[in-house]
C-alpha atoms as a PDB file:
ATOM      1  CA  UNK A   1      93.482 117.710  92.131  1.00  0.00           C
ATOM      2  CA  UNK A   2      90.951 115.366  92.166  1.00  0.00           C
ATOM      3  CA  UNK A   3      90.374 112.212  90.155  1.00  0.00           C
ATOM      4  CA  UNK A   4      86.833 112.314  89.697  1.00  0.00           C
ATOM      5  CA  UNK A   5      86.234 116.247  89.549  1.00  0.00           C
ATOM      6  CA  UNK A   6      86.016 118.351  85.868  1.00  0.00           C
ATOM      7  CA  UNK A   7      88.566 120.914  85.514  1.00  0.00           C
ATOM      8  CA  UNK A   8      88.357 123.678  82.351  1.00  0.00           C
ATOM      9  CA  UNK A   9      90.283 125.533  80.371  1.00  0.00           C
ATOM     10  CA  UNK A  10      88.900 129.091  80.298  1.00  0.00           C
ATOM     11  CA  UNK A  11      91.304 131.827  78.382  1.00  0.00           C
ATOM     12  CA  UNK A  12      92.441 135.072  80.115  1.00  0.00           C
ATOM     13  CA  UNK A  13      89.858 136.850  77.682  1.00  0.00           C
ATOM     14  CA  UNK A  14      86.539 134.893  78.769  1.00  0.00           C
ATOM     15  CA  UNK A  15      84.217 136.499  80.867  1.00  0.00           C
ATOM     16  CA  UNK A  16      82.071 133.569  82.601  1.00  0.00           C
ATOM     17  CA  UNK A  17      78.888 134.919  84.159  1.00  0.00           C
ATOM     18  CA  UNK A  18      77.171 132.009  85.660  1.00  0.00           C
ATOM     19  CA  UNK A  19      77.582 128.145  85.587  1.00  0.00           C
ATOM     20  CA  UNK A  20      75.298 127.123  82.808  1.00  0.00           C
ATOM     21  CA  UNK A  21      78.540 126.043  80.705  1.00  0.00           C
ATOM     22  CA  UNK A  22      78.381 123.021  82.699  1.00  0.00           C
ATOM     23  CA  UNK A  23      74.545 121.297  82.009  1.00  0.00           C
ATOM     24  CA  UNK A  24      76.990 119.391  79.879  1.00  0.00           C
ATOM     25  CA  UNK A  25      78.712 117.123  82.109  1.00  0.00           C
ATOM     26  CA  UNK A  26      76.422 114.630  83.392  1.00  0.00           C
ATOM     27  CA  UNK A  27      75.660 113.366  79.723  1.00  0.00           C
ATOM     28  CA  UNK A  28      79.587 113.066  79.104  1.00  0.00           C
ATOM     29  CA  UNK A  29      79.569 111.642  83.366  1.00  0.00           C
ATOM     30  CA  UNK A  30      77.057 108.922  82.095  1.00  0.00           C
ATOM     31  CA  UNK A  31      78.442 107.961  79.050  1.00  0.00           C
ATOM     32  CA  UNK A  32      81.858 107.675  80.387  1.00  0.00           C
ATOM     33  CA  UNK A  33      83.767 110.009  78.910  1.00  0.00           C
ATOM     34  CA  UNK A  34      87.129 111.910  79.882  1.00  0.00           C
ATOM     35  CA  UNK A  35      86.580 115.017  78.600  1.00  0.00           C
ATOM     36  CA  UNK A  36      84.335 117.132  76.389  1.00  0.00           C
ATOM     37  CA  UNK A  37      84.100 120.493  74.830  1.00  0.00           C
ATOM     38  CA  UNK A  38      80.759 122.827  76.564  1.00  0.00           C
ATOM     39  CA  UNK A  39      79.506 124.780  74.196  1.00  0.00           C
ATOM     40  CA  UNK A  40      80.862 128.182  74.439  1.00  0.00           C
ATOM     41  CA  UNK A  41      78.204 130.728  73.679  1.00  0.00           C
ATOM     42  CA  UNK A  42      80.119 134.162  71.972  1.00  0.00           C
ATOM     43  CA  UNK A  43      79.879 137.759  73.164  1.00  0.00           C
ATOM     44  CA  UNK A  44      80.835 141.037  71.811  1.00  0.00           C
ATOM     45  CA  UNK A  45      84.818 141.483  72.194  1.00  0.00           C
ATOM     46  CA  UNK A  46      86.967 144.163  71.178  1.00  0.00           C
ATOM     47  CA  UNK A  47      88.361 142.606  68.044  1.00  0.00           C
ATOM     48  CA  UNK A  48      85.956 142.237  65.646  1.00  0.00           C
ATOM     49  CA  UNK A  49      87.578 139.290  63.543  1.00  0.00           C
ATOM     50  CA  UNK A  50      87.863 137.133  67.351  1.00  0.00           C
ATOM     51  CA  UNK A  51      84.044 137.831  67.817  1.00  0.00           C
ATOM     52  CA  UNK A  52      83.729 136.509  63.769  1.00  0.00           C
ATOM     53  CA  UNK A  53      86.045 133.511  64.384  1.00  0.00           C
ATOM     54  CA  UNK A  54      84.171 132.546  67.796  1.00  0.00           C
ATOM     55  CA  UNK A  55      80.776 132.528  66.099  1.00  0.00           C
ATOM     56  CA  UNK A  56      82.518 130.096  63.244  1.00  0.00           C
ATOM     57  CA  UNK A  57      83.149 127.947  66.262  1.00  0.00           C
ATOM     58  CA  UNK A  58      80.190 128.285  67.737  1.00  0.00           C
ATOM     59  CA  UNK A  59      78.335 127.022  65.328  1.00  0.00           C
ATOM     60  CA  UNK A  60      80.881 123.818  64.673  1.00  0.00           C
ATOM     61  CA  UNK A  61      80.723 123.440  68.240  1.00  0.00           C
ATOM     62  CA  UNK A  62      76.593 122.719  68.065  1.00  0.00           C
ATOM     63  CA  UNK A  63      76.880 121.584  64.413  1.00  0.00           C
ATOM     64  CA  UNK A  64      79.600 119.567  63.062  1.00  0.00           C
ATOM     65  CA  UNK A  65      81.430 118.801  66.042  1.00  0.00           C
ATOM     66  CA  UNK A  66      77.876 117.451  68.130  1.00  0.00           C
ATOM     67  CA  UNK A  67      77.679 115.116  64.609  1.00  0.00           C
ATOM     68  CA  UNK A  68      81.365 113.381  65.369  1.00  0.00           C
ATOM     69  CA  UNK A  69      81.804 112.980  68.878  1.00  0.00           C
ATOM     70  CA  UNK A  70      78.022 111.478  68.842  1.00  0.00           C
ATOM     71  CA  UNK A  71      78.023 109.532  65.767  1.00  0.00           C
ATOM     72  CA  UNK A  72      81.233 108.263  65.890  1.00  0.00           C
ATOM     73  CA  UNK A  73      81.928 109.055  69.563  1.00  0.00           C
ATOM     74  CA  UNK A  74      85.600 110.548  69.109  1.00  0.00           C
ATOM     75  CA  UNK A  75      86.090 113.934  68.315  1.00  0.00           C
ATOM     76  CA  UNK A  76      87.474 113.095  65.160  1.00  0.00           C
ATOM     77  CA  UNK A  77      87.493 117.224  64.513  1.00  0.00           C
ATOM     78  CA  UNK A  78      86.257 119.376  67.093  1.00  0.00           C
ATOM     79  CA  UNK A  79      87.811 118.947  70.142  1.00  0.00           C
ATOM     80  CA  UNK A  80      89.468 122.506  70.900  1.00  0.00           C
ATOM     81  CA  UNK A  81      91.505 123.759  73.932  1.00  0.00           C
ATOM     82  CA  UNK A  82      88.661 126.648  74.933  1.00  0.00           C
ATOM     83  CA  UNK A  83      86.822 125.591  77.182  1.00  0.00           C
ATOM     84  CA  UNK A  84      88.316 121.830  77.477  1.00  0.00           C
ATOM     85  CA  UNK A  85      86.742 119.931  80.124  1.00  0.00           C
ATOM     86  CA  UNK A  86      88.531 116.872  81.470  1.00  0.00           C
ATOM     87  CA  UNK A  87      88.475 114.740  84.717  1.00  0.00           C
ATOM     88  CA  UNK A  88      91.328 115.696  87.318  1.00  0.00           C
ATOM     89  CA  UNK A  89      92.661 111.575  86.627  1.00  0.00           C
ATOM     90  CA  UNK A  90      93.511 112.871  82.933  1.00  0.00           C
ATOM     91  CA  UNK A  91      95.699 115.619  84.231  1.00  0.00           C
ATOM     92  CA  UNK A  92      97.775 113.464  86.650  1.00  0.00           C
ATOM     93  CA  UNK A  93      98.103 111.190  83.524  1.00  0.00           C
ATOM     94  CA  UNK A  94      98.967 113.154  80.690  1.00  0.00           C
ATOM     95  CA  UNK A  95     100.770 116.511  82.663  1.00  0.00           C
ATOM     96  CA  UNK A  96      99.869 119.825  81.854  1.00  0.00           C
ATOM     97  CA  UNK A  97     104.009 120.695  81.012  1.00  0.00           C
ATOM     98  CA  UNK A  98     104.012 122.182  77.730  1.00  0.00           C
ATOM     99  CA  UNK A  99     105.319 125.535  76.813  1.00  0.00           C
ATOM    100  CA  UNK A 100     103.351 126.353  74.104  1.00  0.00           C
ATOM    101  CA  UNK A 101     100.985 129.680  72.724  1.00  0.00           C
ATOM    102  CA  UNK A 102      98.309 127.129  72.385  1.00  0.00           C
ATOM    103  CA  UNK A 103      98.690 124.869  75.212  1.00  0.00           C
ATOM    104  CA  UNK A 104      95.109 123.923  75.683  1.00  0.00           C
ATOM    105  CA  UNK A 105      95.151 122.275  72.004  1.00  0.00           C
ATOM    106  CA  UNK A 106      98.158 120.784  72.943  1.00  0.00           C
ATOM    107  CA  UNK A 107      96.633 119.570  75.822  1.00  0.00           C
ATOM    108  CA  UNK A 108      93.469 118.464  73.439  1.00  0.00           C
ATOM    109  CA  UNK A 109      95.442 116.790  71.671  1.00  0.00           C
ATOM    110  CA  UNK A 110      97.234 114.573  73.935  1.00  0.00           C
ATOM    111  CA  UNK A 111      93.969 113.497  75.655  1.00  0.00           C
ATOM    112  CA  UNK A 112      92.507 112.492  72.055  1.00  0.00           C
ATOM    113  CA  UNK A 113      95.970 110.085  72.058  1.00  0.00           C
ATOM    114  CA  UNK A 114      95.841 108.914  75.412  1.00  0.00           C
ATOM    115  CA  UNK A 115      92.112 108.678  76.211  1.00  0.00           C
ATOM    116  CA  UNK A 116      89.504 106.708  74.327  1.00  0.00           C
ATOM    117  CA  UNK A 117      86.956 108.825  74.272  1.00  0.00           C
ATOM    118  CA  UNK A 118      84.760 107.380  75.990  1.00  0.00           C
END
């Protein structure tokens, strides 16, 4: 793992067709941060309530979540374990050793106690 290289979290049930999730990155890169949440643009599942929930977070993820992390620059609300994006330094430091159902919001979480955000 390296320090300086992104790593994400992307669940069993994604279905990534290209790289565009990642035009992201160099603004978070420039403005120092440690990790960041790409917006994760929703498609058609099987379950109908996931597809419903995923749009909800869709549109936090461009709405109310954009107004925290760059107003106050902490994702007071919003950061959430899909699609987590964090250097490879913030691994080493806070461990990825959790058994949990959710361990990518556990992981979120630690990073918002470890981490400034930026």
């Amino acid at each position: 793992m390296q320090d300086d290289k992104w790593y994400t979290f992307i669940d069993d049930d994604n279905l990534l067709l290209d790289d565009t999730f990642l035009y992201e990155i160099p603004y978070y890169e420039e403005g120092g941060f440690v990790g960041c949440n790409p917006v994760l643009f929703t498609r058609q599942g099987r379950s109908t309530f996931t597809t419903i929930m995923d749009w909800i977070r869709y549109f936090e993820d461009i709405t109310v979540f954009r107004f925290f992390t760059g107003l106050t620059k902490r994702p007071w609300i919003g950061l959430h374990g899909e699609m987590l994006t964090v250097k490879g330094r913030v691994f080493k430091e806070i461990g990825y050793d959790k058994s949990s159902i959710a361990e990518d919001f556990n992981f979120a979480i630690q990073l918002i106690r470890t981490f400034r955000y930026q």
